[in-house]
C-alpha atoms as a PDB file:
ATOM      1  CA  UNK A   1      64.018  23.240 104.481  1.00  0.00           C
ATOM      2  CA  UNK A   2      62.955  22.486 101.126  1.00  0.00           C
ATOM      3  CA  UNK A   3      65.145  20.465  98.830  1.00  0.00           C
ATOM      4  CA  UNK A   4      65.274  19.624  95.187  1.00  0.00           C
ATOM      5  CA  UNK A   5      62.909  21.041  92.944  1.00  0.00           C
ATOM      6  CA  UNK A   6      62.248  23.795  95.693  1.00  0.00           C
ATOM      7  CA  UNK A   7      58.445  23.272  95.837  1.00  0.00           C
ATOM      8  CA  UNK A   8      57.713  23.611  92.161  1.00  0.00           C
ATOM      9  CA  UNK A   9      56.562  20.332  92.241  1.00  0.00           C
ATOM     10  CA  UNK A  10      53.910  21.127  94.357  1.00  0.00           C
ATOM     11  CA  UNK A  11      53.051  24.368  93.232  1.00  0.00           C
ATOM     12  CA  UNK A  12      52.326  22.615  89.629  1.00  0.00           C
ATOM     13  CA  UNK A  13      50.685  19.503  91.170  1.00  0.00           C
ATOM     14  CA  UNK A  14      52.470  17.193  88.610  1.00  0.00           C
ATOM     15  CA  UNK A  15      55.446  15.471  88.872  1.00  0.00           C
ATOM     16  CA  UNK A  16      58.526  17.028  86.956  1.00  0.00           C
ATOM     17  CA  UNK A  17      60.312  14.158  85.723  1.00  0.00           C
ATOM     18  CA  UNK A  18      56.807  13.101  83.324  1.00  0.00           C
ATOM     19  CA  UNK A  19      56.901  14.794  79.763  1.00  0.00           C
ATOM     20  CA  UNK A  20      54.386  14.604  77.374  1.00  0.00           C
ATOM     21  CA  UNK A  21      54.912  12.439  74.444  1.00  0.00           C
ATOM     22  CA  UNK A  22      56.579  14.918  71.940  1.00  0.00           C
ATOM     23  CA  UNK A  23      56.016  14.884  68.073  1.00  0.00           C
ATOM     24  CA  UNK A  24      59.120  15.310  66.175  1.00  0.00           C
ATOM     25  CA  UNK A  25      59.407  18.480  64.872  1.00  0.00           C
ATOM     26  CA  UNK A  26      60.225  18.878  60.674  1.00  0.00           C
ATOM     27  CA  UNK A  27      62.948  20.820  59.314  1.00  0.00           C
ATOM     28  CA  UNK A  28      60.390  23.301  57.757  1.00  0.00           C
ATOM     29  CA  UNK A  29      58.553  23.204  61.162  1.00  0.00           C
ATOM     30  CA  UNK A  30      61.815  24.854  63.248  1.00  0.00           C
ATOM     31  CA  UNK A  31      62.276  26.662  60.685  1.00  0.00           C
ATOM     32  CA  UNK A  32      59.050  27.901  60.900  1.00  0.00           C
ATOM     33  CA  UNK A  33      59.371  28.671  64.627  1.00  0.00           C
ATOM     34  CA  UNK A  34      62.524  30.528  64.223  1.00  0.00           C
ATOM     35  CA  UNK A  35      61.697  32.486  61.725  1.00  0.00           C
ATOM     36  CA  UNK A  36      58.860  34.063  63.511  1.00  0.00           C
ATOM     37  CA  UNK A  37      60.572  34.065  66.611  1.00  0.00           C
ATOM     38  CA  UNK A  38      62.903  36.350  64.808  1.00  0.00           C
ATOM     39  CA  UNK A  39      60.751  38.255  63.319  1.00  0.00           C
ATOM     40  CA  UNK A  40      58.711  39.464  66.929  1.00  0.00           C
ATOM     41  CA  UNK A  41      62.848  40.270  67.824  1.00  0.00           C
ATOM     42  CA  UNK A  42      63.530  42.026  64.557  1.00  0.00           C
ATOM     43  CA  UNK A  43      60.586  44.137  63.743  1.00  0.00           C
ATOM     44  CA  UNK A  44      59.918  45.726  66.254  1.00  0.00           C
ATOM     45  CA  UNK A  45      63.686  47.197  66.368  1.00  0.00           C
ATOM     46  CA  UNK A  46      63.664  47.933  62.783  1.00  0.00           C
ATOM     47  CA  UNK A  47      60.359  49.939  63.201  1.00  0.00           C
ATOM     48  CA  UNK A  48      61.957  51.977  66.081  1.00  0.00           C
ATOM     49  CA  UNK A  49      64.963  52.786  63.770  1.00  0.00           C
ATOM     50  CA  UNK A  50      62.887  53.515  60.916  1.00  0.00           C
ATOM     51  CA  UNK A  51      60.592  56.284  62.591  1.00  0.00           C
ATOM     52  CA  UNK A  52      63.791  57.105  64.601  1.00  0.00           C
ATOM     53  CA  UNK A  53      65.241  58.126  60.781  1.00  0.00           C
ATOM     54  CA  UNK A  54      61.716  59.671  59.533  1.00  0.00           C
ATOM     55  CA  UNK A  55      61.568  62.058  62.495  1.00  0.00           C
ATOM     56  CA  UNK A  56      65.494  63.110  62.769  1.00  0.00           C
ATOM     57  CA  UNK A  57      65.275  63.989  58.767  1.00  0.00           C
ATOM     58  CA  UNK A  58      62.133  65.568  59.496  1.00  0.00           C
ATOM     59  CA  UNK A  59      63.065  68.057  62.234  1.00  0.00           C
ATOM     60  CA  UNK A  60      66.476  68.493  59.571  1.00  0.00           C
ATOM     61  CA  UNK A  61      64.517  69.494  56.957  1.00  0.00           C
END
């Protein structure tokens, strides 16, 4: 029976518990990160909605 980490650790070859060392990110630089995180979210909605509108007042016209 496995235990644990359920085999990930072997799967990946590398132990879990190491990290990297991490730079600090800026304020600017989460910022950043959010902001275009939201924006794959957002657009892609509001471009659905949008053509969603342009075709319904299409067929209404």
């Amino acid at each position: 029976m496995c235990r644990g980490n359920l085999g990930i650790e072997f799967m990946t070859k590398k132990p879990l518990l190491e990290h990297p060392e991490r730079r600090r990110r800026s304020w600017f630089g989460g910022f950043r990160t959010n902001f275009f995180t939201g924006l794959v979210v957002v657009a892609p909605i509001g471009m659905t909605l949008w053509l969603i509108w342009t075709v319904t007042g299409w067929i209404d016209s």
